[in-house]
Protein backbone atom coordinates (compact mmCIF):
# COMPACT_ATOMS: atom_id res chain seq x y z
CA UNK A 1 26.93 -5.07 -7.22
CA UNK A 2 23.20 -4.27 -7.18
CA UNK A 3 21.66 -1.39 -5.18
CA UNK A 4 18.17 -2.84 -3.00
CA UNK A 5 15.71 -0.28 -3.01
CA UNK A 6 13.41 -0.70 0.14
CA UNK A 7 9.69 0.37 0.11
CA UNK A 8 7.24 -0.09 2.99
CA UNK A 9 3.55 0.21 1.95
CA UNK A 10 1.81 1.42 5.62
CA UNK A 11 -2.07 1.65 5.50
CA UNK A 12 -4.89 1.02 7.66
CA UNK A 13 -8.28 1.75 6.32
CA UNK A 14 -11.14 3.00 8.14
CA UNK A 15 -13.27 0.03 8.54
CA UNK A 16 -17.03 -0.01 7.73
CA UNK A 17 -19.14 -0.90 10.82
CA UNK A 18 -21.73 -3.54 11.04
CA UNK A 19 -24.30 -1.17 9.48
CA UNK A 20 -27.87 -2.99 9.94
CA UNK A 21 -31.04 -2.22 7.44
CA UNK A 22 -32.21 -0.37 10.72
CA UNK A 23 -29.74 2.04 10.95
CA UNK A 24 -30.34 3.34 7.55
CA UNK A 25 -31.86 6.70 7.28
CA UNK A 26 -30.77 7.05 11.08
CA UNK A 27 -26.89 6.37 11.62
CA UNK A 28 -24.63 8.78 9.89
CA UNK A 29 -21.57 7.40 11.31
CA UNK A 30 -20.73 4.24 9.06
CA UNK A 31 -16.88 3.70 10.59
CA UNK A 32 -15.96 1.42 12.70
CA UNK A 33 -14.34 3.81 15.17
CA UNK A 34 -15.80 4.14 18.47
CA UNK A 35 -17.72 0.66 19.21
CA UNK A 36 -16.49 -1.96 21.47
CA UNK A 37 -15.54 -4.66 19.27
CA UNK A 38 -11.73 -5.73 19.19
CA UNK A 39 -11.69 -4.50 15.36
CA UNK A 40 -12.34 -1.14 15.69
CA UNK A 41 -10.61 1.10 14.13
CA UNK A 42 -8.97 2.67 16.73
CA UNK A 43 -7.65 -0.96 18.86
CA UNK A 44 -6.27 -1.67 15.37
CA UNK A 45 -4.18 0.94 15.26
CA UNK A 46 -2.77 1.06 18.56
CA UNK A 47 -2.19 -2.56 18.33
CA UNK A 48 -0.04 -2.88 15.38
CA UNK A 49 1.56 0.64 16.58
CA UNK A 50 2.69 -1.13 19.85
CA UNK A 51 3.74 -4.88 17.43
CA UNK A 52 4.81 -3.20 14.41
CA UNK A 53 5.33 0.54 13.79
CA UNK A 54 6.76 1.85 16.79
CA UNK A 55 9.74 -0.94 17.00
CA UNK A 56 9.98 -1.07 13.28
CA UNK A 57 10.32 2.82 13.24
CA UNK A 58 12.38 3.15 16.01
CA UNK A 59 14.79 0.28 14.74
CA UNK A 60 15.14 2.04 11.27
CA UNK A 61 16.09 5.00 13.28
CA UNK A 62 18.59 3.26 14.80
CA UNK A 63 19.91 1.78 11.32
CA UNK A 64 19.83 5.20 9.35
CA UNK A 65 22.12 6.29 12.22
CA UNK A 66 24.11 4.12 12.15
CA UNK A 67 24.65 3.72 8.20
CA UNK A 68 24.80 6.92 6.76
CA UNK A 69 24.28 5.25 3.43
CA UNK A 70 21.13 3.26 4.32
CA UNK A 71 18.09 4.30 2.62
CA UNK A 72 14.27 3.47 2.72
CA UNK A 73 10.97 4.71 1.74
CA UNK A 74 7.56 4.73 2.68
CA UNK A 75 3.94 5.04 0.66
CA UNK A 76 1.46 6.27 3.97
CA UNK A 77 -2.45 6.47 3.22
CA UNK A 78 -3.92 9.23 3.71
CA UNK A 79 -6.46 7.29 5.67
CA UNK A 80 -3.53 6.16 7.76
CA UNK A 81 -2.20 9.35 8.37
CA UNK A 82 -5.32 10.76 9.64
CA UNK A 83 -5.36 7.71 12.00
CA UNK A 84 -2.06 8.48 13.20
CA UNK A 85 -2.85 11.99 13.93
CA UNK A 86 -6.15 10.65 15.89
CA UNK A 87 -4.97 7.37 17.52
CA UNK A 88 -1.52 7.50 17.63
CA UNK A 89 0.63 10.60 17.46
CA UNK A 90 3.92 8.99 19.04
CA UNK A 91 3.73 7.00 16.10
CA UNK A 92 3.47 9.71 13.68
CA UNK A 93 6.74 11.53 15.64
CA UNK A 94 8.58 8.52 14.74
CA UNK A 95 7.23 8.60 11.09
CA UNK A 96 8.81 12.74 11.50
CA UNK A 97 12.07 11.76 12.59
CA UNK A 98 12.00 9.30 10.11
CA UNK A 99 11.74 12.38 7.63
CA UNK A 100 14.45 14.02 9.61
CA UNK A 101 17.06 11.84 8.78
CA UNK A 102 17.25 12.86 5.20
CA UNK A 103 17.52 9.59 3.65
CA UNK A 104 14.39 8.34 3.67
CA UNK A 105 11.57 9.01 0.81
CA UNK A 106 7.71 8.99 1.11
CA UNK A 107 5.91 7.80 -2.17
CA UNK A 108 2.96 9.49 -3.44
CA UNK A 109 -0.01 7.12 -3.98
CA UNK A 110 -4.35 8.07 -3.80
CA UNK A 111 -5.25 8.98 -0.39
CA UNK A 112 -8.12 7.48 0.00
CA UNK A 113 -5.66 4.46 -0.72
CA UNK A 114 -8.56 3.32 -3.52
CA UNK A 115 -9.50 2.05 -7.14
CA UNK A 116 -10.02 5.33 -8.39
CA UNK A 117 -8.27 5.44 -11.37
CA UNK A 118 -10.43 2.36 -12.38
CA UNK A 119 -13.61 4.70 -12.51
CA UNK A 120 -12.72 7.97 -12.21
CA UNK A 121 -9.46 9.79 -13.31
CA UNK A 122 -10.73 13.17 -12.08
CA UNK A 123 -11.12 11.91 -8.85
CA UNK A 124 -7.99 10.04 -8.85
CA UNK A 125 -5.93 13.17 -9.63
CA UNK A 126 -7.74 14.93 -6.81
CA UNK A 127 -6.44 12.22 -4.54
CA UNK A 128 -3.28 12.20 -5.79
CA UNK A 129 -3.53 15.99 -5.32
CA UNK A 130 -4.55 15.91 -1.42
CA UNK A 131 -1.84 13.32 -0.90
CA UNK A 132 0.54 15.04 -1.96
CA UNK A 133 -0.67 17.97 0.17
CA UNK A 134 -0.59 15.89 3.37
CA UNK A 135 2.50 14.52 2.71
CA UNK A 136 3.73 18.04 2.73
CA UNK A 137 1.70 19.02 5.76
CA UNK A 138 3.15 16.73 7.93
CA UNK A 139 6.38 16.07 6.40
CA UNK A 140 7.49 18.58 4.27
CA UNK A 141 7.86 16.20 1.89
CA UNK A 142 7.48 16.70 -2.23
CA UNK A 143 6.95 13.03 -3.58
CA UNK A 144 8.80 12.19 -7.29
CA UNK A 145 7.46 8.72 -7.63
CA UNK A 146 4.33 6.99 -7.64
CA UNK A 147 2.69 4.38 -6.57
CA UNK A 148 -0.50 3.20 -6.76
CA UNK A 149 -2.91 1.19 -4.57
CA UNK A 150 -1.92 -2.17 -4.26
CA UNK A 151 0.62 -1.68 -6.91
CA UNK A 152 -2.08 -1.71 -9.49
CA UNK A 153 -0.38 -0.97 -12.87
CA UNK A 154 -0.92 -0.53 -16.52
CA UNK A 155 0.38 1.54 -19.35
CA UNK A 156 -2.02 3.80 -19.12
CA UNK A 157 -1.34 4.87 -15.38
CA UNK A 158 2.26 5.19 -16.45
CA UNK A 159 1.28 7.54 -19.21
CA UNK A 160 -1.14 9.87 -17.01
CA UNK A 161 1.40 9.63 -13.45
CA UNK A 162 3.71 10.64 -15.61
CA UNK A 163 1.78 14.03 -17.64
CA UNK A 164 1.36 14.53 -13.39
CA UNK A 165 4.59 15.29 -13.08
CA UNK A 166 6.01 12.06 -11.18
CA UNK A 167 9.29 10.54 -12.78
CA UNK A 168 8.66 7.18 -11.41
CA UNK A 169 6.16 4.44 -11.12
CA UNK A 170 6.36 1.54 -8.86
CA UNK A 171 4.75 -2.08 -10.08
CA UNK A 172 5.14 -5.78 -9.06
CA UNK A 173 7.39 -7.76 -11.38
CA UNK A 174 5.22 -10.49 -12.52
CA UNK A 175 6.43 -13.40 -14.29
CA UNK A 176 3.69 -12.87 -17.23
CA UNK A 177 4.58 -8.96 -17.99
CA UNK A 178 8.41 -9.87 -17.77
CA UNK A 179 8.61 -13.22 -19.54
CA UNK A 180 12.62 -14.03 -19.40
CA UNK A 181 13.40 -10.27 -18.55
CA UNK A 182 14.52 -9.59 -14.78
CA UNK A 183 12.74 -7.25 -12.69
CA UNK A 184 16.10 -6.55 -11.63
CA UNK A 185 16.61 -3.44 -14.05
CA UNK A 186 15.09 0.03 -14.71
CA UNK A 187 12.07 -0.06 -17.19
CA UNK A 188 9.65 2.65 -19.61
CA UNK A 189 6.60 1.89 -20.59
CA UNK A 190 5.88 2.25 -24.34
CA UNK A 191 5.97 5.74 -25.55
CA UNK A 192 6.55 7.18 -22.67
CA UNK A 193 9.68 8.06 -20.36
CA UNK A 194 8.83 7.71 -16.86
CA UNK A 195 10.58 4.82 -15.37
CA UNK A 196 9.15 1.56 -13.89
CA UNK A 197 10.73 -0.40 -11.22
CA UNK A 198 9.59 -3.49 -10.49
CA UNK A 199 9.61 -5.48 -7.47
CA UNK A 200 11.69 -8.59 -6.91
CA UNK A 201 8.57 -10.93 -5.36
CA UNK A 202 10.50 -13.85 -4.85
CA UNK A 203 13.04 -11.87 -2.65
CA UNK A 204 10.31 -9.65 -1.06
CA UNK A 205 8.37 -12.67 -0.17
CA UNK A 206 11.03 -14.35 1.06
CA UNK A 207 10.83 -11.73 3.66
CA UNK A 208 7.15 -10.69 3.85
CA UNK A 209 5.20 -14.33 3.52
CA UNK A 210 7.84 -16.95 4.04
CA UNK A 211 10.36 -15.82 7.27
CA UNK A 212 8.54 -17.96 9.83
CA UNK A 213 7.47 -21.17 7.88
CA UNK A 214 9.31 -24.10 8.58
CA UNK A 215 7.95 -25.89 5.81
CA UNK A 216 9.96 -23.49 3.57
CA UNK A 217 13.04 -25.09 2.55
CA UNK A 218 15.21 -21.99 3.69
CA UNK A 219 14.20 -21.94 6.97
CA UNK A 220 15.25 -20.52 8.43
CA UNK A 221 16.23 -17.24 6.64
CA UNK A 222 19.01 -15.59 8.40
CA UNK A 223 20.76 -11.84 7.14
CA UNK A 224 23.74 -13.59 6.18
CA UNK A 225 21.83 -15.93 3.83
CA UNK A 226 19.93 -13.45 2.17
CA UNK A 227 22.79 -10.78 1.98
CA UNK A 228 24.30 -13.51 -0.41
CA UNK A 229 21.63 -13.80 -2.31
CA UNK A 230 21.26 -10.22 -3.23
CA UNK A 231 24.50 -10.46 -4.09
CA UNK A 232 24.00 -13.26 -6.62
CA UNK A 233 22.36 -10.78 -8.86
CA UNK A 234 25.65 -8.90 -9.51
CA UNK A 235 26.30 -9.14 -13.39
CA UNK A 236 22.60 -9.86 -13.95
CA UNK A 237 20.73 -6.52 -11.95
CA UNK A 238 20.68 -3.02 -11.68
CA UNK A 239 18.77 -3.34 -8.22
CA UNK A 240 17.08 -5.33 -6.19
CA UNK A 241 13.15 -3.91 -5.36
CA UNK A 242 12.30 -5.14 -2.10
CA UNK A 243 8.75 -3.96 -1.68
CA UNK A 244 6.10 -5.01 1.17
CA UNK A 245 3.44 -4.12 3.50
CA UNK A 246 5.22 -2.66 6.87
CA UNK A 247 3.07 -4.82 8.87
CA UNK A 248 5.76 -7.59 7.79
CA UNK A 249 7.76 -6.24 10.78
CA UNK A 250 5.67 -7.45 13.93
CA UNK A 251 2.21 -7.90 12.88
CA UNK A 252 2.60 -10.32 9.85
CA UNK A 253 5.99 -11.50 11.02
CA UNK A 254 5.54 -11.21 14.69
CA UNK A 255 8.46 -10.33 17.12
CA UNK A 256 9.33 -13.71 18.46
CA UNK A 257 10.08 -15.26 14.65
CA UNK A 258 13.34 -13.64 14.98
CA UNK A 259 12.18 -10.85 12.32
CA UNK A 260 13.35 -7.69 13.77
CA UNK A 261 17.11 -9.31 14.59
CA UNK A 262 17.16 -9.94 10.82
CA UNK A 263 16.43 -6.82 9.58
CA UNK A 264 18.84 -5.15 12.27
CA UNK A 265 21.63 -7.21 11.04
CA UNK A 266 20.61 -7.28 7.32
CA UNK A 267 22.00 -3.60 6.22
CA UNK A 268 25.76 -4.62 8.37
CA UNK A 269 25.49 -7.98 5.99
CA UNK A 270 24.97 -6.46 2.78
CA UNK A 271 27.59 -3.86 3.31
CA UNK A 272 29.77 -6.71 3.40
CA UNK A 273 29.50 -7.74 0.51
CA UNK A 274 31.92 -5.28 -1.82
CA UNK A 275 30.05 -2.15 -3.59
CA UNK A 276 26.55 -3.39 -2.03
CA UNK A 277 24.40 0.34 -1.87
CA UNK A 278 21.14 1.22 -1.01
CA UNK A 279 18.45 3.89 -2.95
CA UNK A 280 15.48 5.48 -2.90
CA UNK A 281 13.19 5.02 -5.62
CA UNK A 282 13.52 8.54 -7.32
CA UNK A 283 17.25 7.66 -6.77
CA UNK A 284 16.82 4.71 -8.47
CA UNK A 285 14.79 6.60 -11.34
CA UNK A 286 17.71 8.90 -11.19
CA UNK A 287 20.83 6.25 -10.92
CA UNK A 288 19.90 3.83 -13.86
CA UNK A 289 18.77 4.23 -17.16
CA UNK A 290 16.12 2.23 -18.64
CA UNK A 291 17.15 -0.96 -20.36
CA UNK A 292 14.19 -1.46 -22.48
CA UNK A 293 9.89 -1.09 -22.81
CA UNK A 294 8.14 -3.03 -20.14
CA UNK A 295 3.99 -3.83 -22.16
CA UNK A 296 1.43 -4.17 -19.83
CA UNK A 297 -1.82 -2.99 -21.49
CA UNK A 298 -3.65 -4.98 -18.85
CA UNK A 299 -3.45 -3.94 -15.36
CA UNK A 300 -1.82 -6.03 -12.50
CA UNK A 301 -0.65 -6.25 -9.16
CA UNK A 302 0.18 -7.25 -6.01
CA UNK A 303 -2.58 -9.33 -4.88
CA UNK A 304 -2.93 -12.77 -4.68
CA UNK A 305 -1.47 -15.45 -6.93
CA UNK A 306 -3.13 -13.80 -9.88
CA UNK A 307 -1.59 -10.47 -9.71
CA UNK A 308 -4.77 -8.89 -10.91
CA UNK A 309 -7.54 -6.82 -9.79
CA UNK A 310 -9.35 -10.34 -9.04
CA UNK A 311 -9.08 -9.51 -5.05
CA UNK A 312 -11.67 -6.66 -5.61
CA UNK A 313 -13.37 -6.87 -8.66
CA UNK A 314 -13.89 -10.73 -8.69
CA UNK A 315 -17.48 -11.35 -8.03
CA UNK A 316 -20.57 -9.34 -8.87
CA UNK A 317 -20.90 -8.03 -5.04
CA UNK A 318 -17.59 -6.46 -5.61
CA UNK A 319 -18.46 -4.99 -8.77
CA UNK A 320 -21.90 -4.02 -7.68
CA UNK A 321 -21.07 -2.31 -4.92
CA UNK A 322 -17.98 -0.16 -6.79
CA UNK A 323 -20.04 0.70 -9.62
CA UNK A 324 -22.71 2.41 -7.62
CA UNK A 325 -20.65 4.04 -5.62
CA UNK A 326 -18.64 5.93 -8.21
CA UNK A 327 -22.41 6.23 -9.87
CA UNK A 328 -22.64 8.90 -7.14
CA UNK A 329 -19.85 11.17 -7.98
CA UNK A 330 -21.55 13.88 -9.57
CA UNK A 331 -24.03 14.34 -6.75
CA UNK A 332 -21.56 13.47 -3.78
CA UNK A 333 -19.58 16.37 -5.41
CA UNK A 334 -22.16 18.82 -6.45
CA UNK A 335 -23.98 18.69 -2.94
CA UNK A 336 -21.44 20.72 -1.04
CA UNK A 337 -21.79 18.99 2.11
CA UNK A 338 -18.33 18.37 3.32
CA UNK A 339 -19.29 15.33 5.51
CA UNK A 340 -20.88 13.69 2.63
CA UNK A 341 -17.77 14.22 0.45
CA UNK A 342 -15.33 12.97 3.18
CA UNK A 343 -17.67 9.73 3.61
CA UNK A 344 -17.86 8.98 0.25
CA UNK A 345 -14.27 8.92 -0.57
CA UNK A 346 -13.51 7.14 2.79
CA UNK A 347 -16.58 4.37 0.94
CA UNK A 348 -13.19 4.13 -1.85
CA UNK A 349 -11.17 2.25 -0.06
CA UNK A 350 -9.89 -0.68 -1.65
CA UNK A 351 -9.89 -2.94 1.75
CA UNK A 352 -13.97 -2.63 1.37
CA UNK A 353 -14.09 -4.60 -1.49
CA UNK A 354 -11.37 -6.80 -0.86
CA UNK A 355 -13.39 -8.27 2.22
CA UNK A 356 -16.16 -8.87 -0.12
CA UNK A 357 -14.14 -11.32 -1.63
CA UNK A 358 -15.42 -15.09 -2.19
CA UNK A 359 -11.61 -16.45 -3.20
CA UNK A 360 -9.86 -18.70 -1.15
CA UNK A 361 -12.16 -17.61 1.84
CA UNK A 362 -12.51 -21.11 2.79
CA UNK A 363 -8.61 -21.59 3.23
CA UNK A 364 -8.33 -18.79 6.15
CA UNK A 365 -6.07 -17.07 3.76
CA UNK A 366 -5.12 -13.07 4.38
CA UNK A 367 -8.30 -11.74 3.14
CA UNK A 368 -9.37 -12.22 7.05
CA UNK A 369 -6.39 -10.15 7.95
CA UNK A 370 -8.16 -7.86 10.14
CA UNK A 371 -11.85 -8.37 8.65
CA UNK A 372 -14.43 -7.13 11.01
CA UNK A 373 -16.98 -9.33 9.43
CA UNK A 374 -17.68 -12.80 8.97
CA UNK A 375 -18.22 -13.19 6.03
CA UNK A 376 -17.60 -11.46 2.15
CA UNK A 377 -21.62 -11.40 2.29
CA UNK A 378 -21.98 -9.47 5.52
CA UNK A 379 -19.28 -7.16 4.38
CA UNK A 380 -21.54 -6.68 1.16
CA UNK A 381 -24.83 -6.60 3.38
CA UNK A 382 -23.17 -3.41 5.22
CA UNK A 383 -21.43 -1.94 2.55
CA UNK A 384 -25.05 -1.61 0.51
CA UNK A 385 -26.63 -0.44 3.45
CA UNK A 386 -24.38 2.59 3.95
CA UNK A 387 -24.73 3.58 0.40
CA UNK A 388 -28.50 3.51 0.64
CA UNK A 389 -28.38 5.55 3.65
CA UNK A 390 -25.76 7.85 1.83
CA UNK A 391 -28.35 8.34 -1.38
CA UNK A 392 -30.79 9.05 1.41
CA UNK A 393 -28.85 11.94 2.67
CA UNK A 394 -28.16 12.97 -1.00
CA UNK A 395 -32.00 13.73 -1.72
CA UNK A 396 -32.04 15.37 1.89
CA UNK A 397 -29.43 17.69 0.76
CA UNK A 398 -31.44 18.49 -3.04
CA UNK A 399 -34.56 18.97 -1.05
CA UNK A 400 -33.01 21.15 1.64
């Protein structure tokens, strides 16, 4: 029977404020995190602590305990982590005893949770690097796989994750990089040996995106149902990637849908089912050998129907606003002002440029999902504005 490997992505970035043309050259502080509006950094966090983490957390708590056997894993910003410690520290205990239990694993990823690798693979190694250092910090934790922001993914991430060090990559399992394979088996990418697991969308969405509608035709889903069909892969799957944003539990998928019963009954269910396990993802990587190359010279991910880097780099706000940031690198870096550094890469994260977007924004689709503007051209409008003012403090620092 196949093995279900379980990851969690749990991120919350630090939100850009309104930032007006008359702040520049006067406001330092470009996060949202002290005004008064309801999407503030800070209500956002103890919000979805209260609907999602805590209960999630201190269900899976309850579920290790119980099951010896049951495994999960978790990929935690660094941007979320810092939150944590800030805004919500009983959430970050539960994250610790989490840790605790021994059989759950925390995924390295960027931790600035950003594009980096896009534009700079110095500066994506050094985020990889202070990731990795966190995660140890707070943890004690040594990560083994990898995965990136948004699941982005090409061979030539594979190829430099793996000269990091990392034995494992995570990716989503996209119909147009598997063709009739299954993303139901261990992968390598060509020439190399790091292994790729893919994630089952269909199943994960199942979950993640269609739980509560009753248009769906399985509505609705109960841990019985889906128990079976994880077992339907036997004979045709290694294991079953279930990957998804935490959020799923409570925020996305909010309390009264039901979704928290399922996933307390769901591990009982699948152990009844005969030889059903569960894995890590480095157990995974360490459980199954690779059945064949998976190509993907182009990147992909996640996001959107597409599965590309569309969601950020769509439109030429998007790519304006990316390319001059990274255009500051050198002189973010070589001005050895720590605040200026810290802003900069905080200016990385992906969710900046993903509320630029001008897809689907019509349709009130998830690229509102707590968007503090309103509009993609008001979250350009700020964006631009901060940068000016942070190439204004860049010429105060050469002329100091």
């Amino acid at each position: 029977m196949p093995a279900v490997c379980f990851y969690f992505q749990v991120h919350q970035p630090r939100r850009v404020k309104r930032y007006r043309i008359f702040d520049i050259g006067r406001d330092p502080l470009y996060f949202n995190d002290r005004s008064d509006g309801k999407l503030n950094n800070r209500k956002i966090i103890e919000k979805v602590a209260t609907k999602a983490y805590l209960p999630a957390n201190r269900l899976m708590l309850e579920l290790l305990k119980q099951y010896p056997e049951f495994k999960i894993s978790y990929s935690l910003s660094g941007v979320f982590m810092e939150q944590l410690e800030e805004y919500s520290p009983e959430t970050l205990e539960t994250f610790k005893q989490l840790a605790e239990t021994g059989q759950v694993e925390f995924l390295s990823e960027t931790y600035y949770h950003s594009l980096s690798f896009l534009y700079s693979k110095d500066e994506f190694k050094r985020q990889v690097e202070l990731h990795a250092d966190k995660l140890w910090q707070l943890f004690g934790a040594k990560p083994k796989v990898f995965r990136n922001t948004e699941l982005i993914y090409n061979n030539a991430l594979a190829k430099e994750v793996e000269a990091m060090g990392y034995r494992g990559i995570l990716a989503e399992g996209a119909d147009h990089i598997l063709g009739w394979r299954s993303p139901n088996f261990v992968y390598t990418p060509p020439g190399s040996k790091i292994k790729v697991l893919l994630k089952n969308y269909r199943l994960s969405d199942d979950i993640a995106f269609r739980f509560s509608s009753r248009d769906w035709s399985e509505y609705p889903l109960s841990a019985d149902k889906f128990a079976q069909w994880i077992s339907a892969v036997n004979g045709s799957g290694e294991v079953v990637n279930l990957f998804m944003d935490y959020e799923t539990f409570g925020e996305h998928q909010w309390a009264d849908t039901g979704i928290f019963e399922f996933l307390k009954a769901l591990p009982g269910k699948l152990y009844k089912h005969p030889n059903n396990s569960f894995v890590t993802p480095s157990g995974a990587v360490s459980s199954f050998r690779s059945v064949g190359e998976i190509d993907v010279p182009h990147f992909v991910s996640w996001a959107d129907v597409e599965r590309d880097l569309s969601a950020w780099l769509h439109n030429s706000m998007q790519q304006d606003a990316i390319a001059k940031l990274y255009g500051f690198e050198g002189r973010v870096l070589s001005s050895g002002d720590d605040t200026i550094v810290e802003d900069w890469r905080r200016l990385q994260t992906s969710d900046h440029f993903y509320y630029m977007c001008t897809k689907w924004w019509n349709d009130g689709d998830v690229h509102k999902y707590f968007n503090p503007y309103e509009s993609p051209y008001e979250a350009f409008i700020a964006f631009m504005n901060v940068l000016h003012d942070l190439e204004i403090r860049l010429d105060r620092v050469v002329h100091a």
